[in-house]
N, C-alpha and C. Protein backbone atom coordinates (compact mmCIF):
# COMPACT_ATOMS: atom_id res chain seq x y z
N UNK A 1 13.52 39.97 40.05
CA UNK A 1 12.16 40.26 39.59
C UNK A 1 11.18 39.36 40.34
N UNK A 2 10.18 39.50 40.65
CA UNK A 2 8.97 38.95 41.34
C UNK A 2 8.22 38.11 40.54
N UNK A 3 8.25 36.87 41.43
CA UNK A 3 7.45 36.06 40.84
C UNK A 3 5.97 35.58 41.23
N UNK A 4 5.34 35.52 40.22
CA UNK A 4 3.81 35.42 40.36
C UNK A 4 3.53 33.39 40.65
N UNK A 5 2.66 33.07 41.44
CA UNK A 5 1.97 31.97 41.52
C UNK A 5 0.78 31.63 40.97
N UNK A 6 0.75 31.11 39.76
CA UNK A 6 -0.75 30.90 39.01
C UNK A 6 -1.41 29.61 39.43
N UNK A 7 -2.02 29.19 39.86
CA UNK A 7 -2.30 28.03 39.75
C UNK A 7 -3.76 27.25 38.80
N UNK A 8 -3.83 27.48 38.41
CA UNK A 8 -4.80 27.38 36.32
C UNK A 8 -5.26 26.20 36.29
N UNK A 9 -5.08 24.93 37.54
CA UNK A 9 -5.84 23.97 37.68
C UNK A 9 -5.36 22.61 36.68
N UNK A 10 -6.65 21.74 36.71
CA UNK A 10 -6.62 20.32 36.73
C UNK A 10 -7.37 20.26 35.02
N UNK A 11 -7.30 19.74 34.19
CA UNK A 11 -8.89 19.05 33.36
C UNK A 11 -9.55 18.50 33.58
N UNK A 12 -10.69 19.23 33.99
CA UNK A 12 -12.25 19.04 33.94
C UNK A 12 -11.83 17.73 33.48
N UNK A 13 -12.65 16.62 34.14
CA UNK A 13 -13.00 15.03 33.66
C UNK A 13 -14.25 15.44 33.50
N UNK A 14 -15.11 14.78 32.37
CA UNK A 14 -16.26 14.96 32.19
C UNK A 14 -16.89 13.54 32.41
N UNK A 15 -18.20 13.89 33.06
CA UNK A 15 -19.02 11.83 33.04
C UNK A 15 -19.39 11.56 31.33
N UNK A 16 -19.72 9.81 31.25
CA UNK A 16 -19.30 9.51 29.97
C UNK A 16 -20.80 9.77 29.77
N UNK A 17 -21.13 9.34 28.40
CA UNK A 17 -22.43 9.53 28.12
C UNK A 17 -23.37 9.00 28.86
N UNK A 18 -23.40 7.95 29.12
CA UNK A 18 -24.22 6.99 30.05
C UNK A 18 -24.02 7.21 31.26
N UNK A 19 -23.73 8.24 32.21
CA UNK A 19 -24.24 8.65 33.23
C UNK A 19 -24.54 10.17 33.24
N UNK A 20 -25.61 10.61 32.81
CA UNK A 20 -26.02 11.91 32.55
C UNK A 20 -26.94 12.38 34.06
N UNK A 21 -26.53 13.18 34.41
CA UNK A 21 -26.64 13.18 35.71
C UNK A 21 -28.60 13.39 35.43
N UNK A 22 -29.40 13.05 36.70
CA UNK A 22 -30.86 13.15 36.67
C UNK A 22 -31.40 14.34 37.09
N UNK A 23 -32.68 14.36 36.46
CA UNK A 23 -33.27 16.01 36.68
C UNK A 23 -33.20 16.14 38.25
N UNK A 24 -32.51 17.54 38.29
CA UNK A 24 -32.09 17.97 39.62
C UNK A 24 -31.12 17.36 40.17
N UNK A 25 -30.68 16.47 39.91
CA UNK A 25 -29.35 16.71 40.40
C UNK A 25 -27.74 17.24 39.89
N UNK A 26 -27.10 17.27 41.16
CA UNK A 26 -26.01 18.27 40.54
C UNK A 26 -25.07 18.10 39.71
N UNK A 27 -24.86 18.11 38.19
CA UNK A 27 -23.97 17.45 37.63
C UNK A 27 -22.25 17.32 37.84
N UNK A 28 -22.16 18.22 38.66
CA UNK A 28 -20.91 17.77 39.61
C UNK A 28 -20.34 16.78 40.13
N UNK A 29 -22.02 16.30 40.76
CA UNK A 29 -21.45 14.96 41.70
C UNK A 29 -21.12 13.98 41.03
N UNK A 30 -20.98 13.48 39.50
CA UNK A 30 -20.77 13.09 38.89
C UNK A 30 -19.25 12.91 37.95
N UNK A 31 -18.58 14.04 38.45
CA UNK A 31 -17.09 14.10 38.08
C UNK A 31 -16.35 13.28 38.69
N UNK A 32 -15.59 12.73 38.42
CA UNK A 32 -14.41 12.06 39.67
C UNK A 32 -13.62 13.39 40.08
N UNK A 33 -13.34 13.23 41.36
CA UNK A 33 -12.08 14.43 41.84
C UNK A 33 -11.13 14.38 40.78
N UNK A 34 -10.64 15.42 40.45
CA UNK A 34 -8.94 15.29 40.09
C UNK A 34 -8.13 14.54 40.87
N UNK A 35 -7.23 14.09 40.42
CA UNK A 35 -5.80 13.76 40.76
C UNK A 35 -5.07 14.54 42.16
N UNK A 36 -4.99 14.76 42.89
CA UNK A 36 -3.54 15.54 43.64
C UNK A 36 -2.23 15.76 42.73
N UNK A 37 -2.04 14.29 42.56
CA UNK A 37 -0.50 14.86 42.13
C UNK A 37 -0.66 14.65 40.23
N UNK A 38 -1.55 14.30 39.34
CA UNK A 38 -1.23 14.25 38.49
C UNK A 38 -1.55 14.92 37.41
N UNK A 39 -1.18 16.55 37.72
CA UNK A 39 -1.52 17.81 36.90
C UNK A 39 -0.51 17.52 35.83
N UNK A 40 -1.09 17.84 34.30
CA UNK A 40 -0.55 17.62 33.10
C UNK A 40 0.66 19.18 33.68
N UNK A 41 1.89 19.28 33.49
CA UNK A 41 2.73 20.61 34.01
C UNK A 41 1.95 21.69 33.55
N UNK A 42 1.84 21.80 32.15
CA UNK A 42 1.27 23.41 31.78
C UNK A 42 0.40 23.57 32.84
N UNK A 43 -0.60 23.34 34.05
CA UNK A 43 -1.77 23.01 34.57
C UNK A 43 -1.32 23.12 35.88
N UNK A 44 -0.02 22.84 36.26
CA UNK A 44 0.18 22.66 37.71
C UNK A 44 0.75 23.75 37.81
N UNK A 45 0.98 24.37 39.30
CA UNK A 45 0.77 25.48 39.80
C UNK A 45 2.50 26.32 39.27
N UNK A 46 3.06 26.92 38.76
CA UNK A 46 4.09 27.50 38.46
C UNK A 46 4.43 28.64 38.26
N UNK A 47 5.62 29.41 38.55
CA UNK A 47 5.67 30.86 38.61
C UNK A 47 6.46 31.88 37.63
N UNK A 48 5.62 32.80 37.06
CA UNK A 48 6.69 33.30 36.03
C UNK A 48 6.74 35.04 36.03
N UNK A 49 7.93 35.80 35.64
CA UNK A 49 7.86 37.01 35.81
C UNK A 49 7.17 38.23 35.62
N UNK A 50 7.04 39.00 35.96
CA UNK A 50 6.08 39.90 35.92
C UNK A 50 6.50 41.21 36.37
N UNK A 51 7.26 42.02 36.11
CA UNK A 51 7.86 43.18 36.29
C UNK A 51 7.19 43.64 37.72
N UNK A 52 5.77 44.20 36.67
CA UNK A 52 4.87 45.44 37.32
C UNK A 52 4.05 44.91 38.56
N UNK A 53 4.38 43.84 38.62
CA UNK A 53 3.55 43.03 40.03
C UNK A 53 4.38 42.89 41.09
N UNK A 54 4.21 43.07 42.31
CA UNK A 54 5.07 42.40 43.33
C UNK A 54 4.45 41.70 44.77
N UNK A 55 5.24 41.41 45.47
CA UNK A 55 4.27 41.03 46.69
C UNK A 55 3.41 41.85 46.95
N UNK A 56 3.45 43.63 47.67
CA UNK A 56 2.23 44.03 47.42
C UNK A 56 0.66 43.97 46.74
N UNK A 57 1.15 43.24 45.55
CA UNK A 57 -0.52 43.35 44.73
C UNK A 57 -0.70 41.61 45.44
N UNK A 58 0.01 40.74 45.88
CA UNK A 58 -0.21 39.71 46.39
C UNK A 58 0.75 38.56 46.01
N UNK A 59 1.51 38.96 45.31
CA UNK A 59 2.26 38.00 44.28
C UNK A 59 2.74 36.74 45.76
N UNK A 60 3.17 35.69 45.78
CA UNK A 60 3.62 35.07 47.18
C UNK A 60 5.22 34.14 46.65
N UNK A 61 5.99 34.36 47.48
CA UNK A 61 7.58 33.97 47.15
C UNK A 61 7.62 32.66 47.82
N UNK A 62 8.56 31.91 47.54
CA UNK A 62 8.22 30.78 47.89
C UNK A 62 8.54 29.99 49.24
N UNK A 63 7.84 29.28 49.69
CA UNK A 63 7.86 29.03 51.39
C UNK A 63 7.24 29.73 52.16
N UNK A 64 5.86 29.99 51.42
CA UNK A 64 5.32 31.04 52.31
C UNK A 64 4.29 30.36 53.04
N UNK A 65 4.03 30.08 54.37
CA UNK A 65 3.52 29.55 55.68
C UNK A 65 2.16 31.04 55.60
N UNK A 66 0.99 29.94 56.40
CA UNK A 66 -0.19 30.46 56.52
C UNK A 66 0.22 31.59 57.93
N UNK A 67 1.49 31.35 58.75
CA UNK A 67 1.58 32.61 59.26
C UNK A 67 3.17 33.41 59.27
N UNK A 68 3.15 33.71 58.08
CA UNK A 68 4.08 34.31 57.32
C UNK A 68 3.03 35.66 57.68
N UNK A 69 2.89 36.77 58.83
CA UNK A 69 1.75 37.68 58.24
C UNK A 69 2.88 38.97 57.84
N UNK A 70 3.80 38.84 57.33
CA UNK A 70 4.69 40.21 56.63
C UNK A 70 4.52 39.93 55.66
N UNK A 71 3.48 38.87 54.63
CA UNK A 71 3.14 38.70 53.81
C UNK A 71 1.95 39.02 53.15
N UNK A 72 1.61 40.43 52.23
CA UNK A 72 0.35 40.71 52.07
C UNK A 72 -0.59 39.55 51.84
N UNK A 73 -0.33 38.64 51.37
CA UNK A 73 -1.50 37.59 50.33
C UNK A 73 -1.80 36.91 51.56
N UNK A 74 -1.07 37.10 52.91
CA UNK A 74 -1.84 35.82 53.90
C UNK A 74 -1.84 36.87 55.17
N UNK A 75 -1.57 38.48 54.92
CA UNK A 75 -1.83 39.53 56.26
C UNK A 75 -3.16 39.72 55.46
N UNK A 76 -3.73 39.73 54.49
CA UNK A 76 -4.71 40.08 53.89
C UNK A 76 -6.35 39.60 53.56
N UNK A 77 -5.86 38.33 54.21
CA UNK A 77 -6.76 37.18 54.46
C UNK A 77 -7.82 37.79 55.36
N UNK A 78 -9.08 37.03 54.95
CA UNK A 78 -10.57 37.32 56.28
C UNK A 78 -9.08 36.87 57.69
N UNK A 79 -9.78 37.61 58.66
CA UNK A 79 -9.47 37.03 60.19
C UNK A 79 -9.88 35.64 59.97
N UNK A 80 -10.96 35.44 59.82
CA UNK A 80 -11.40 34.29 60.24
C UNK A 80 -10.58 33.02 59.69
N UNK A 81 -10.99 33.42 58.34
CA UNK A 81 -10.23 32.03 57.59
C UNK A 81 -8.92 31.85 57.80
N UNK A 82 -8.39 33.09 57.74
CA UNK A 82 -6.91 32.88 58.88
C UNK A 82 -6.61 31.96 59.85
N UNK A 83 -7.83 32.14 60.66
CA UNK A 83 -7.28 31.81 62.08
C UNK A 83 -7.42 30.47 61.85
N UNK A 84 -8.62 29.99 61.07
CA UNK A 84 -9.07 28.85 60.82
C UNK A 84 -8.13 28.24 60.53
N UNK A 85 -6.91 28.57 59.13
CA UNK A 85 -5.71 27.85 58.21
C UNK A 85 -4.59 27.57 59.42
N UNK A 86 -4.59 28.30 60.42
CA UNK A 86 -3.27 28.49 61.64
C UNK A 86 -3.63 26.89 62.21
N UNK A 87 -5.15 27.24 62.78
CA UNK A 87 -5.20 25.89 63.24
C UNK A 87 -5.24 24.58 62.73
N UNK A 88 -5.50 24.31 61.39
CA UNK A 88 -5.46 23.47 60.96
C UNK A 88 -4.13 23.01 60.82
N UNK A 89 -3.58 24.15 60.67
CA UNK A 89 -2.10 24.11 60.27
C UNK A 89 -1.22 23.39 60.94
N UNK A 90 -1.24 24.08 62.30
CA UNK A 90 -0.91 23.26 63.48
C UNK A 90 -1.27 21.29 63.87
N UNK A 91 -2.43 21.34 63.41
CA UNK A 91 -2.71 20.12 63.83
C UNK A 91 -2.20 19.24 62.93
N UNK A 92 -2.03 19.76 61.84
CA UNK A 92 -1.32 18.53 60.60
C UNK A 92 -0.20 18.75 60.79
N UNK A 93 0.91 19.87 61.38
CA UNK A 93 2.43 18.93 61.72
C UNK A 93 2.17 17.67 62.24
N UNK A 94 1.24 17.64 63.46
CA UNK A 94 1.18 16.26 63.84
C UNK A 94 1.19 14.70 62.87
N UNK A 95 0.64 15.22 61.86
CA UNK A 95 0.62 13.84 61.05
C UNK A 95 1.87 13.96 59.67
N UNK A 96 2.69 14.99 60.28
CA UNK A 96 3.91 15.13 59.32
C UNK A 96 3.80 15.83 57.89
N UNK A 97 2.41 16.82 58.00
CA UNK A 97 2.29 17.66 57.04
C UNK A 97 2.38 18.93 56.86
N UNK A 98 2.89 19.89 56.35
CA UNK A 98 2.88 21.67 56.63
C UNK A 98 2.08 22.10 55.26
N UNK A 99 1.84 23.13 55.70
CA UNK A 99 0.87 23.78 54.76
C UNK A 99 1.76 24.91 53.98
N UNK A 100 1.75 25.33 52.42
CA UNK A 100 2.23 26.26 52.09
C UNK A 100 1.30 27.26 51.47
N UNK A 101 1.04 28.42 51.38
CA UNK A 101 0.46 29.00 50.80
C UNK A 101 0.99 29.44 49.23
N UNK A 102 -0.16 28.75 48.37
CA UNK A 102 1.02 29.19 46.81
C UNK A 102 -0.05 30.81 46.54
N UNK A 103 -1.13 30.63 46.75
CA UNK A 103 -2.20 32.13 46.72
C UNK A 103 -2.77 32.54 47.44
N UNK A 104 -3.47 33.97 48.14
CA UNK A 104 -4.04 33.95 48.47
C UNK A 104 -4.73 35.37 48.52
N UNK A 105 -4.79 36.33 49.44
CA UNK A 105 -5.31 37.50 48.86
C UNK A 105 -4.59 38.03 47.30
N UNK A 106 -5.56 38.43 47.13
CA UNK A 106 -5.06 39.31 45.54
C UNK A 106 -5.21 40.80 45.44
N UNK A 107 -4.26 41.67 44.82
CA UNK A 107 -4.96 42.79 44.39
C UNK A 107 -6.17 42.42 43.31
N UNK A 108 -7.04 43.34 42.79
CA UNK A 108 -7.51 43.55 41.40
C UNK A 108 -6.58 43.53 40.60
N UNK A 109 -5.70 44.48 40.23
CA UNK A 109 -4.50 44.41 39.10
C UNK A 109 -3.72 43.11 39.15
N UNK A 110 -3.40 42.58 40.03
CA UNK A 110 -3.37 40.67 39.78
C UNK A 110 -4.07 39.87 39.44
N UNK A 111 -5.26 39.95 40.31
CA UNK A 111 -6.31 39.23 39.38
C UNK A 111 -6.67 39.12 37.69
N UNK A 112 -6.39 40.66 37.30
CA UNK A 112 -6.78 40.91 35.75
C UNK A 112 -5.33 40.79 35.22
N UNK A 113 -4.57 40.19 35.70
CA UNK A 113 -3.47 39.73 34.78
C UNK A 113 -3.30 38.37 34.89
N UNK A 114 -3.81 37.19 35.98
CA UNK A 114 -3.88 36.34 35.81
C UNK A 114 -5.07 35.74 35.15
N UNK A 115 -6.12 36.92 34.86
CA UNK A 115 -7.13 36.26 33.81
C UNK A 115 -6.70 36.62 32.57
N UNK A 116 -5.53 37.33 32.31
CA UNK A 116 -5.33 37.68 30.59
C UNK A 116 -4.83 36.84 30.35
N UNK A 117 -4.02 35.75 31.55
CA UNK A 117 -2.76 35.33 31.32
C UNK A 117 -3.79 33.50 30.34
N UNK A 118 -4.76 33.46 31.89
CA UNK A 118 -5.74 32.64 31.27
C UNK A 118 -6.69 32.05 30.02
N UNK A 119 -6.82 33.66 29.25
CA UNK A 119 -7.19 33.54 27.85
C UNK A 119 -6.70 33.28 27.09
N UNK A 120 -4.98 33.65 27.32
CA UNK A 120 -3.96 33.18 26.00
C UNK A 120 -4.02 31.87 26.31
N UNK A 121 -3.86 31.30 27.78
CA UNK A 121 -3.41 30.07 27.83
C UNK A 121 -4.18 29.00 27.23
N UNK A 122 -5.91 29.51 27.80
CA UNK A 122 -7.07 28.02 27.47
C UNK A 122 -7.65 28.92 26.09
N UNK A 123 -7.54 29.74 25.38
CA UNK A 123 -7.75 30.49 24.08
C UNK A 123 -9.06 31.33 24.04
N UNK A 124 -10.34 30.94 24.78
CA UNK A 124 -11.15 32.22 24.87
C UNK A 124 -11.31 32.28 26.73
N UNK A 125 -12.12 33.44 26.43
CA UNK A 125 -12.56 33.71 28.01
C UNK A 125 -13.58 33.05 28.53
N UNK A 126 -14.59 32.41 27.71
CA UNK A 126 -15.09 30.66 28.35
C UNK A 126 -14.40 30.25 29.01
N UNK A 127 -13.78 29.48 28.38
CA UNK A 127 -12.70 28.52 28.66
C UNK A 127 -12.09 29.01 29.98
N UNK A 128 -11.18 30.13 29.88
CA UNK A 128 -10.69 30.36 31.34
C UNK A 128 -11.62 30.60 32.32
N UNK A 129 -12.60 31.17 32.58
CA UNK A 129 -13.53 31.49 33.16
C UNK A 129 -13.72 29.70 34.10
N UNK A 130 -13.07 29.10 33.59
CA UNK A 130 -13.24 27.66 34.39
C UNK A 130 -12.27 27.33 35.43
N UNK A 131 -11.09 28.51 35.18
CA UNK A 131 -10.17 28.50 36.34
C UNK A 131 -9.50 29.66 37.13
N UNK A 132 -10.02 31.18 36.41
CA UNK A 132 -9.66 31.81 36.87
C UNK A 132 -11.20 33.04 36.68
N UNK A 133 -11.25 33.71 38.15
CA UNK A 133 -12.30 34.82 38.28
C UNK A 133 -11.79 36.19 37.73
N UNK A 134 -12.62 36.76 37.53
CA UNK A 134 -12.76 38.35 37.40
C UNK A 134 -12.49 38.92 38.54
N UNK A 135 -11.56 40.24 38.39
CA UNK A 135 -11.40 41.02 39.68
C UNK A 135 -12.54 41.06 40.14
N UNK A 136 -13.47 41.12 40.06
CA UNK A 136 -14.85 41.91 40.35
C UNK A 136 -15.67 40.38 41.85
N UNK A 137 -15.14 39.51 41.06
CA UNK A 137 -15.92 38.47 41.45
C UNK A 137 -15.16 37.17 42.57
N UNK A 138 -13.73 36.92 41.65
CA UNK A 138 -12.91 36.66 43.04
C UNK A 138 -12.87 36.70 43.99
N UNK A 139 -12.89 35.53 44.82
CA UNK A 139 -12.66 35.46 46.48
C UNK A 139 -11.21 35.79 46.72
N UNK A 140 -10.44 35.61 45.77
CA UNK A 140 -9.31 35.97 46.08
C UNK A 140 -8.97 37.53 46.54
N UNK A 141 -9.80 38.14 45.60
CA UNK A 141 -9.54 39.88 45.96
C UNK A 141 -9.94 40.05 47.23
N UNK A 142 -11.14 39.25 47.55
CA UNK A 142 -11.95 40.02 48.60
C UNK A 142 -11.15 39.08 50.05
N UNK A 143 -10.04 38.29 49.78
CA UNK A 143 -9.28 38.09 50.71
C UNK A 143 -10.36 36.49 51.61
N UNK A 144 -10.72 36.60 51.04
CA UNK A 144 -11.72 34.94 51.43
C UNK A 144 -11.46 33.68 50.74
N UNK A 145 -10.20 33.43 49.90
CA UNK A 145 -9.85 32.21 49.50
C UNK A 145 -8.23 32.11 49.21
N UNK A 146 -7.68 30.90 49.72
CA UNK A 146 -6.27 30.30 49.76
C UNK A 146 -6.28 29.50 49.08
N UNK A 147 -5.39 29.20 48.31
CA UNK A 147 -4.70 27.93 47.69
C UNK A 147 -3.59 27.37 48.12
N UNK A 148 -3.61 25.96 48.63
CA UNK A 148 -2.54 26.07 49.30
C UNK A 148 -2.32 24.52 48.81
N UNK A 149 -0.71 24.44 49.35
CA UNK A 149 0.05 23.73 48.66
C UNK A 149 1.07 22.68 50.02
N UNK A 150 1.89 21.62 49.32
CA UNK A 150 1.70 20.78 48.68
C UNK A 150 0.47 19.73 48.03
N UNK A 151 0.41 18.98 47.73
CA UNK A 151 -0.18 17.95 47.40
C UNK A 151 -0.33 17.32 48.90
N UNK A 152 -0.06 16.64 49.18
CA UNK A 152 -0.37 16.43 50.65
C UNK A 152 -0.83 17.35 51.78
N UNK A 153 -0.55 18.45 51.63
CA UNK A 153 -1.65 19.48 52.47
C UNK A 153 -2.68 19.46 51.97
N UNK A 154 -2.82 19.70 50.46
CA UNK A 154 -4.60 19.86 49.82
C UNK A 154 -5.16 18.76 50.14
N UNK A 155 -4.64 17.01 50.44
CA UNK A 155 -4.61 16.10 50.54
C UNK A 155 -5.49 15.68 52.42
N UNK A 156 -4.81 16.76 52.97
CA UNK A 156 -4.83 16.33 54.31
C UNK A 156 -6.46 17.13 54.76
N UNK A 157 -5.90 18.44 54.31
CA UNK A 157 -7.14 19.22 54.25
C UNK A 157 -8.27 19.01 53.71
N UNK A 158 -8.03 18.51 52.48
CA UNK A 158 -9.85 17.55 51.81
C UNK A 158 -10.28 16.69 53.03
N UNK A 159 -9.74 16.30 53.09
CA UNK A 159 -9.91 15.05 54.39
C UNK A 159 -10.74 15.47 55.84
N UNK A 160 -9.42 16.50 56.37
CA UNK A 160 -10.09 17.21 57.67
C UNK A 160 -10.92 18.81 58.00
N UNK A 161 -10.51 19.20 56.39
CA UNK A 161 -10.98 20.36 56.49
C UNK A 161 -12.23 21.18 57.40
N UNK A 162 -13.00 20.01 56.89
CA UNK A 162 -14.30 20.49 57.52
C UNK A 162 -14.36 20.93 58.96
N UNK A 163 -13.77 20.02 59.79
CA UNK A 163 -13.86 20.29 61.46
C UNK A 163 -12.95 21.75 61.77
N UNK A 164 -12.41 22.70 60.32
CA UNK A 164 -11.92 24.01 60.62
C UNK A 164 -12.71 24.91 59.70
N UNK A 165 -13.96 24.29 59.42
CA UNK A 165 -14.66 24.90 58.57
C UNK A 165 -14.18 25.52 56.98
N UNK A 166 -13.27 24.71 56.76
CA UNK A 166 -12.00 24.72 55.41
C UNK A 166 -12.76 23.92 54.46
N UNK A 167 -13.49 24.43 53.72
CA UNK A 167 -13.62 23.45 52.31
C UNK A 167 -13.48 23.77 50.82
N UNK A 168 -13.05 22.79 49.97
CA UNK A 168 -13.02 22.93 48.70
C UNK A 168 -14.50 23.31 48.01
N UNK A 169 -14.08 24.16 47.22
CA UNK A 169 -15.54 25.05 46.73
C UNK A 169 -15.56 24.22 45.19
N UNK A 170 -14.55 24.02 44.66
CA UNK A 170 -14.26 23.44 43.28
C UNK A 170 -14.06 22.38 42.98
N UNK A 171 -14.57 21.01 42.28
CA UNK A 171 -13.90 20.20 42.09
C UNK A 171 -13.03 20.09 41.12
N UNK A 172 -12.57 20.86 40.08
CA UNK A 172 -11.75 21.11 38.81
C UNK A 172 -10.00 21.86 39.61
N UNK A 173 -10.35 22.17 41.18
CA UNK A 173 -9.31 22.86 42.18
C UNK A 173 -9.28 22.80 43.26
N UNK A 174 -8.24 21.32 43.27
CA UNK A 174 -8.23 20.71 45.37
C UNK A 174 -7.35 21.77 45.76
N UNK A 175 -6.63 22.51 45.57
CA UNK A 175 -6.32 23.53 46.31
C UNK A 175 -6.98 24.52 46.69
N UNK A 176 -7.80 24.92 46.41
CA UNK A 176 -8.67 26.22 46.86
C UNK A 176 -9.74 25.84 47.63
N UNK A 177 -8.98 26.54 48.67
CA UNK A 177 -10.22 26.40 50.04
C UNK A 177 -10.43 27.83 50.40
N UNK A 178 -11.82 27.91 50.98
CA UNK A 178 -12.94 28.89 51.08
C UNK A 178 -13.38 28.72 52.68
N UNK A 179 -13.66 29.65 53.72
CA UNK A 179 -14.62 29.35 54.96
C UNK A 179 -15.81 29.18 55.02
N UNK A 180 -16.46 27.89 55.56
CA UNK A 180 -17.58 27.61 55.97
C UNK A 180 -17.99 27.57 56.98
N UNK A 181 -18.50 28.82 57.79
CA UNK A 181 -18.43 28.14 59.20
C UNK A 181 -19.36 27.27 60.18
N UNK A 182 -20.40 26.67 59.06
CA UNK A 182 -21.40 25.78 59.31
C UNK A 182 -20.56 24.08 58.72
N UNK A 183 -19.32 24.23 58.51
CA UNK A 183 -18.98 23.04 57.81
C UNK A 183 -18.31 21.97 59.16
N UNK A 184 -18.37 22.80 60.02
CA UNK A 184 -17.83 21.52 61.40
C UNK A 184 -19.25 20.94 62.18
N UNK A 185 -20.92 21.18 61.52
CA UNK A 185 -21.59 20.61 61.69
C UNK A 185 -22.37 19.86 61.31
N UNK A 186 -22.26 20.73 59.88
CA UNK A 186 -23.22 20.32 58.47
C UNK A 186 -22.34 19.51 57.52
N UNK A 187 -21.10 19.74 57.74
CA UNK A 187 -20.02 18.85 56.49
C UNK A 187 -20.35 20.20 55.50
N UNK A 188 -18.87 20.27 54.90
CA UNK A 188 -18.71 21.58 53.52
C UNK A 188 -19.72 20.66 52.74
N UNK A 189 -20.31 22.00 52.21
CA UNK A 189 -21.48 22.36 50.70
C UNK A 189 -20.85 21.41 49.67
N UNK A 190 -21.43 20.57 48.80
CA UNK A 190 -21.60 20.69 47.63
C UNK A 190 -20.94 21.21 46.97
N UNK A 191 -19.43 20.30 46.38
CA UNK A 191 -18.79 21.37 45.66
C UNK A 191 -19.41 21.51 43.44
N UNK A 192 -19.00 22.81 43.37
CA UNK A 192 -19.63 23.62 42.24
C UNK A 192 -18.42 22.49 41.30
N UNK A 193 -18.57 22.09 40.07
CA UNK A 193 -17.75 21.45 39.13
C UNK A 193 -16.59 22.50 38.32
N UNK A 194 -16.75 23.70 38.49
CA UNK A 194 -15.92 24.90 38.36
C UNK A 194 -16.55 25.86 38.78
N UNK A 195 -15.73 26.86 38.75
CA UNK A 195 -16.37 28.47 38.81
C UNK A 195 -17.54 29.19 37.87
N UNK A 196 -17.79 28.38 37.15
CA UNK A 196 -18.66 28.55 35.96
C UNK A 196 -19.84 28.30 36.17
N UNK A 197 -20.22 27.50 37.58
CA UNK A 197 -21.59 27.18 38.30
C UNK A 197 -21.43 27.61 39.59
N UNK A 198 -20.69 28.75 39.69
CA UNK A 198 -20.99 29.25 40.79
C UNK A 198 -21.64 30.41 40.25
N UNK A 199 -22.57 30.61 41.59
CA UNK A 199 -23.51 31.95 41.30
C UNK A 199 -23.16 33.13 41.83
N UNK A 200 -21.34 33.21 42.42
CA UNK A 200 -20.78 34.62 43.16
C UNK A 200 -20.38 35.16 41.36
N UNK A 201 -20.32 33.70 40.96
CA UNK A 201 -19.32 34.91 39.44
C UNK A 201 -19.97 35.39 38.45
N UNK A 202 -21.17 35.16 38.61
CA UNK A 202 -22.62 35.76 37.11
C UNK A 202 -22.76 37.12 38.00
N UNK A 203 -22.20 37.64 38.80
CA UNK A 203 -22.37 39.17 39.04
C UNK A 203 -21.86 39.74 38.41
């Protein structure tokens, strides 16, 4: 049976009372990053069965390399950000790191089962809405965002991302990287404190 890759994220750290972020600025910048490696388990990325899903809708098996392309979830990817993940990819064997892909394109019918899966898990659709998108709204569907894995790739990639125009869009999710291709001059955007302040998902 086929197994699905969820990855449902970190807990939101919130700032304490006494640093309330100031008018206009972004209350983001105010979070500490998550952890890399110290996801409570329910939280860290893990895979469980799913009959009616298979690699086709995107599901990804494990050891799957950014050029694995007999693999829908990473043949399915923008070109670009593709080409972008190859090269990065390449350049971090050099420092003794490989990249795995745990997500990446999605069908719709994956997407809306990893957001049902989300409501039972964090109990309303608030709540998930902080780690997982709507078919509708997902970068994942539209084949413009990877999650990728180990801990030391998300690790390496926070770091160098930018000069492949690779950046983290989330700080509540060091795995999910997005293309910027103004980010090898300008440095990646401002990341959003979840998906919940981004303005792709109020569509």
């Amino acid at each position: 049976m086929a197994a699905i890759v969820v990855a449902l994220g970190h807990p939101l750290l919130k700032p304490s009372s006494d640093s309330a972020a100031t008018p206009g600025q972004d209350s983001s910048a105010l979070l500490p990053a998550p952890s890399l490696s110290d996801r409570p388990p329910s939280h860290a990325p893990h895979r469980e069965s799913r009959g009616a899903l298979d690699e086709a809708d995107g599901v990804v098996p494990d050891g799957v390399t950014v050029r694995d392309d007999e693999v829908p979830a990473v043949a399915n990817l923008d070109a670009e950000l593709l080409d972008a993940l190859r090269r990065a990819a390449r350049d971090a064997v050099d420092d003794g790191v490989t990249f795995t892909v745990n997500s990446g394109w999605r069908s719709a019918a994956y997407q809306e089962e990893l957001l049902r899966k989300a409501v039972t898990q964090y109990g309303s659709a608030a709540e998930a809405a902080r780690w997982v998108a709507t078919a509708t709204t997902s970068p994942h569907v539209a084949g413009d965002a990877v999650d990728i894995g180990p801990d030391r790739a998300t690790a390496w990639l926070s770091e160098h991302g930018a000069a492949y125009g690779l950046c983290r869009i989330y700080r509540n999710e060091p795995w999910h990287f997005e293309l910027r291709t103004d980010a090898a001059d300008r440095g990646c955007p401002r990341m959003y404190a979840d998906p919940t302040q981004d303005p792709r998902m109020r569509q």
